[in-house]
Protein backbone atom coordinates (compact mmCIF):
# COMPACT_ATOMS: atom_id res chain seq x y z
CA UNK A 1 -18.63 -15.17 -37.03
CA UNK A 2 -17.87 -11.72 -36.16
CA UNK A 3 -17.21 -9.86 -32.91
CA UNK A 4 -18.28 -6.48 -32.20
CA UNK A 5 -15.08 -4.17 -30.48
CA UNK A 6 -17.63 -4.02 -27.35
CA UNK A 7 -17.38 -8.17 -26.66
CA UNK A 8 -13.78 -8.22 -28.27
CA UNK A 9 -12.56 -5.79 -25.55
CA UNK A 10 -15.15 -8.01 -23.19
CA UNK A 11 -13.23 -11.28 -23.81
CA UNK A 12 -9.95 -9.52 -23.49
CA UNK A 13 -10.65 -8.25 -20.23
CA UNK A 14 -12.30 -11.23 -18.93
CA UNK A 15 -9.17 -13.32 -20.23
CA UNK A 16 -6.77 -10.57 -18.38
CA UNK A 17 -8.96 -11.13 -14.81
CA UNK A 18 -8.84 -14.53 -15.09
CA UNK A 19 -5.06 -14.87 -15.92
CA UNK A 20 -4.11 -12.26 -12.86
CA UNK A 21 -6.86 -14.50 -10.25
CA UNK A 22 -4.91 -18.02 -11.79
CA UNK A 23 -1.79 -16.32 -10.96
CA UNK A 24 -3.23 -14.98 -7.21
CA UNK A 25 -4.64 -18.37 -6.37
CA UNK A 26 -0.98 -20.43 -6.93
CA UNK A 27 0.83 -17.88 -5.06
CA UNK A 28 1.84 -14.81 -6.85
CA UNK A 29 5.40 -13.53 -5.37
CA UNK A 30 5.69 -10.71 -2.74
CA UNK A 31 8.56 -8.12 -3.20
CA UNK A 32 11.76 -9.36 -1.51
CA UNK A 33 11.88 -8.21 2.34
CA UNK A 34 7.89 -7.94 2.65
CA UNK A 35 7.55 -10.61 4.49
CA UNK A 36 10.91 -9.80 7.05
CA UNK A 37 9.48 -6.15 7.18
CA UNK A 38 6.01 -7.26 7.80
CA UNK A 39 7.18 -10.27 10.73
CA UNK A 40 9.25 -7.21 12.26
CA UNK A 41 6.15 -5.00 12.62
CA UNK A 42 4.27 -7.92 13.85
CA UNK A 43 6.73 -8.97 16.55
CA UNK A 44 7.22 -5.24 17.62
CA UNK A 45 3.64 -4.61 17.91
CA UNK A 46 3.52 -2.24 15.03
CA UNK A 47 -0.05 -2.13 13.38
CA UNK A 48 -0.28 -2.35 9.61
CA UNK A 49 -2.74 -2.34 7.08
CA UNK A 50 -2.53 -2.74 3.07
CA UNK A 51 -4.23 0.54 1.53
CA UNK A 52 -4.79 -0.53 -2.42
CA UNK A 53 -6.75 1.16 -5.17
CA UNK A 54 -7.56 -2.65 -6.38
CA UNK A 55 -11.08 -3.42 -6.20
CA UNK A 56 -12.29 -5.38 -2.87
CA UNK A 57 -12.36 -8.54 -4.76
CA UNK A 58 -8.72 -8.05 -6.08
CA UNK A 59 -7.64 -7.11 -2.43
CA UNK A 60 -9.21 -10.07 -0.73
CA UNK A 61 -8.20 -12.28 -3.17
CA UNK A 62 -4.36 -11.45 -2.66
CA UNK A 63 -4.65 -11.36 1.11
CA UNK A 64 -6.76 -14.70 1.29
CA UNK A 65 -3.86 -16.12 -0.89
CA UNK A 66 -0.24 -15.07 -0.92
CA UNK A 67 -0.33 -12.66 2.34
CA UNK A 68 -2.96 -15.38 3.93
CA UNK A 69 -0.65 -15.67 7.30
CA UNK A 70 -0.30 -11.72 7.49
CA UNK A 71 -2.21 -10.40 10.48
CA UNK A 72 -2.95 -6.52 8.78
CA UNK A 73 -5.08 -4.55 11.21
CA UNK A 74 -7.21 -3.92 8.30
CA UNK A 75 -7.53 -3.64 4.61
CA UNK A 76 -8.63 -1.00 2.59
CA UNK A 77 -9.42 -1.41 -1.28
CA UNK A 78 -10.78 1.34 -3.76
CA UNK A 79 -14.67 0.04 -3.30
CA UNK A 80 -13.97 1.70 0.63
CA UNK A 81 -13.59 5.37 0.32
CA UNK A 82 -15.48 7.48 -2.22
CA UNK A 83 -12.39 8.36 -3.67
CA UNK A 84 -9.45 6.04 -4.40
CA UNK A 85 -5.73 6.70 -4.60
CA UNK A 86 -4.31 9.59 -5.85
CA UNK A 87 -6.79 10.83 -3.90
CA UNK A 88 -5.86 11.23 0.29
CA UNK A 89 -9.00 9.45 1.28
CA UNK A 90 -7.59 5.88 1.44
CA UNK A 91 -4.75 7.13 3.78
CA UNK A 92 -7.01 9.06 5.55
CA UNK A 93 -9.33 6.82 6.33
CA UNK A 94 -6.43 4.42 7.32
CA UNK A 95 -5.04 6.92 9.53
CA UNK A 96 -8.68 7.69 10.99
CA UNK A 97 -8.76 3.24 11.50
CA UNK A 98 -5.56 3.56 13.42
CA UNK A 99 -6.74 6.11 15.99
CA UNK A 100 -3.84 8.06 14.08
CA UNK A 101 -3.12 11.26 13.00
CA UNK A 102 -2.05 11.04 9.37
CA UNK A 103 1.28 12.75 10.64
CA UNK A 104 2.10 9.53 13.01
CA UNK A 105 1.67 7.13 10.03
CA UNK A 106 4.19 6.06 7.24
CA UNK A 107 2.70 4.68 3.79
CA UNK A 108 5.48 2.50 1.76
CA UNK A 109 4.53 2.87 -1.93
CA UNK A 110 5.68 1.83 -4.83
CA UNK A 111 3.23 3.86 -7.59
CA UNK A 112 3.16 7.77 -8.27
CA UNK A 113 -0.76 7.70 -7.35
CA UNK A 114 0.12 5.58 -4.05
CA UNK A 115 2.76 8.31 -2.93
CA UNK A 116 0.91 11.30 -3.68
CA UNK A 117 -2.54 10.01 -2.13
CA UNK A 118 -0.32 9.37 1.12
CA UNK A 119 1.72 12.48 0.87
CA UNK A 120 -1.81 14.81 0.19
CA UNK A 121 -3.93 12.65 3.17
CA UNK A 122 -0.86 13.71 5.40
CA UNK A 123 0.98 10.77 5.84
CA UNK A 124 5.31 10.01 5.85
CA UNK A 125 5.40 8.42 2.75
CA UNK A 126 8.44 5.88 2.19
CA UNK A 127 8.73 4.77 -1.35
CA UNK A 128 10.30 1.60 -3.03
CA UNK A 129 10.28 1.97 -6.58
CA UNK A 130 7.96 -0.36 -8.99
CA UNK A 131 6.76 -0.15 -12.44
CA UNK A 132 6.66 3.78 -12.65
CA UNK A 133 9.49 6.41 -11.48
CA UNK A 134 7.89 8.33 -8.45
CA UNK A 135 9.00 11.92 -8.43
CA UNK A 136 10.95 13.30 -5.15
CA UNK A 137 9.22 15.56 -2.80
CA UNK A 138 9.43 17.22 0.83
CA UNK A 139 7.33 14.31 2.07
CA UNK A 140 8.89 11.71 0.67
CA UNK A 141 12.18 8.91 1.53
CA UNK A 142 13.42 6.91 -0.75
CA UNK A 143 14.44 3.24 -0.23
CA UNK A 144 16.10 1.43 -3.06
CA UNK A 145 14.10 -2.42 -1.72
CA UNK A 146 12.29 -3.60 1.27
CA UNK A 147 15.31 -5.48 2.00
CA UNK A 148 16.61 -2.07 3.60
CA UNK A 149 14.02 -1.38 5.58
CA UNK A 150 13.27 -1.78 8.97
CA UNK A 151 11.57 -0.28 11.36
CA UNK A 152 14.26 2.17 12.57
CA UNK A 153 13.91 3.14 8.98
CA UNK A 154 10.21 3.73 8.86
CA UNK A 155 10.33 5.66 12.12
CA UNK A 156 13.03 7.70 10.69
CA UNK A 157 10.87 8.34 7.73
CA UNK A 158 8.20 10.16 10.09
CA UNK A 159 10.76 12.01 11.75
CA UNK A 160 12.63 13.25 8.73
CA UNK A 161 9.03 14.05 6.47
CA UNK A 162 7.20 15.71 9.34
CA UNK A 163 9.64 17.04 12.28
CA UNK A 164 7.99 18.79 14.82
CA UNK A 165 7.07 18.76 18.64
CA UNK A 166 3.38 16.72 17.68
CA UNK A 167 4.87 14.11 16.11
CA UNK A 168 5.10 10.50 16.81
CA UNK A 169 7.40 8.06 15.54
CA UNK A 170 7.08 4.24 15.53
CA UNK A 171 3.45 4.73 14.89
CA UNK A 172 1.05 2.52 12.63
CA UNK A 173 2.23 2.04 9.11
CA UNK A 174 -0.17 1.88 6.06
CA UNK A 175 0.62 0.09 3.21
């Protein structure tokens, strides 16, 4: 029997979004610290939210599974804002959930898109290294892990990124 590319590349990509769901539904790992950084926020009364550019069913997947106990204020996924990351309108629209100005918020990211969606919407932008090197900029800190961070760090981030008489530190934090 033979397969046309179009239901070749089909069953490959259904194959791939069943694999990553498997994975999601028997716990996929967080990055080390998440979970200290997150509990920190919590107990401080911090608000956070997780900002993705994952579809809504990738997004509630992941928080219905391995971040099931996280209280975020909200979530955000790309089906939410006409534009996803690198786009600003995710943070934006975060900041805008918050009651925030962009200014008063700190995105950690891990992805070149992430950063520079956060960075462009406004935001302090804190940045823990993934997959893909992020380059530095005037809006940007630099954290080797999560491990290091706290939220002395993250407020520092807002102060150091966008210093000036209007801005607030300790504010929400987008994700």
């Amino acid at each position: 029997m033979a397969l046309s590319a179009t239901s070749t590349v089909s069953a490959v990509a259904q194959a791939l979004t069943d694999g990553f769901f498997q994975r999601v539904e028997a716990g996929a790992p967080v990055r080390p610290g998440v979970r200290r950084l997150l509990a920190e926020l919590e107990h401080r009364q911090v608000p956070f939210a997780l900002v993705s550019a994952s579809p809504r069913i990738v997004v509630d997947s992941v928080v219905g599974g391995a971040l099931a106990d996280v209280p975020f204020a909200f979530t955000l996924s790309a089906d939410d804002t006409v534009r996803t990351k690198p786009h600003p309108d995710p943070y934006r629209e975060a900041a805008d959930r918050f009651g925030a100005l962009p200014r008063a918020c700190v995105a950690v990211e891990g992805s070149p898109d992430g950063s520079d969606s956060a960075e462009v919407a406004g935001c302090a932008v804190l940045v823990v290294p993934s997959l893909l090197p992020v380059p530095a900029s005037a809006g940007r800190v630099f954290a080797r892990n999560l491990e290091d961070v706290d939220l002395d760090v993250l407020s520092r981030c807002v102060s150091s990124c966008y210093a000036g008489p209007d801005d607030g530190t300790g504010g929400p934090s987008a994700a």
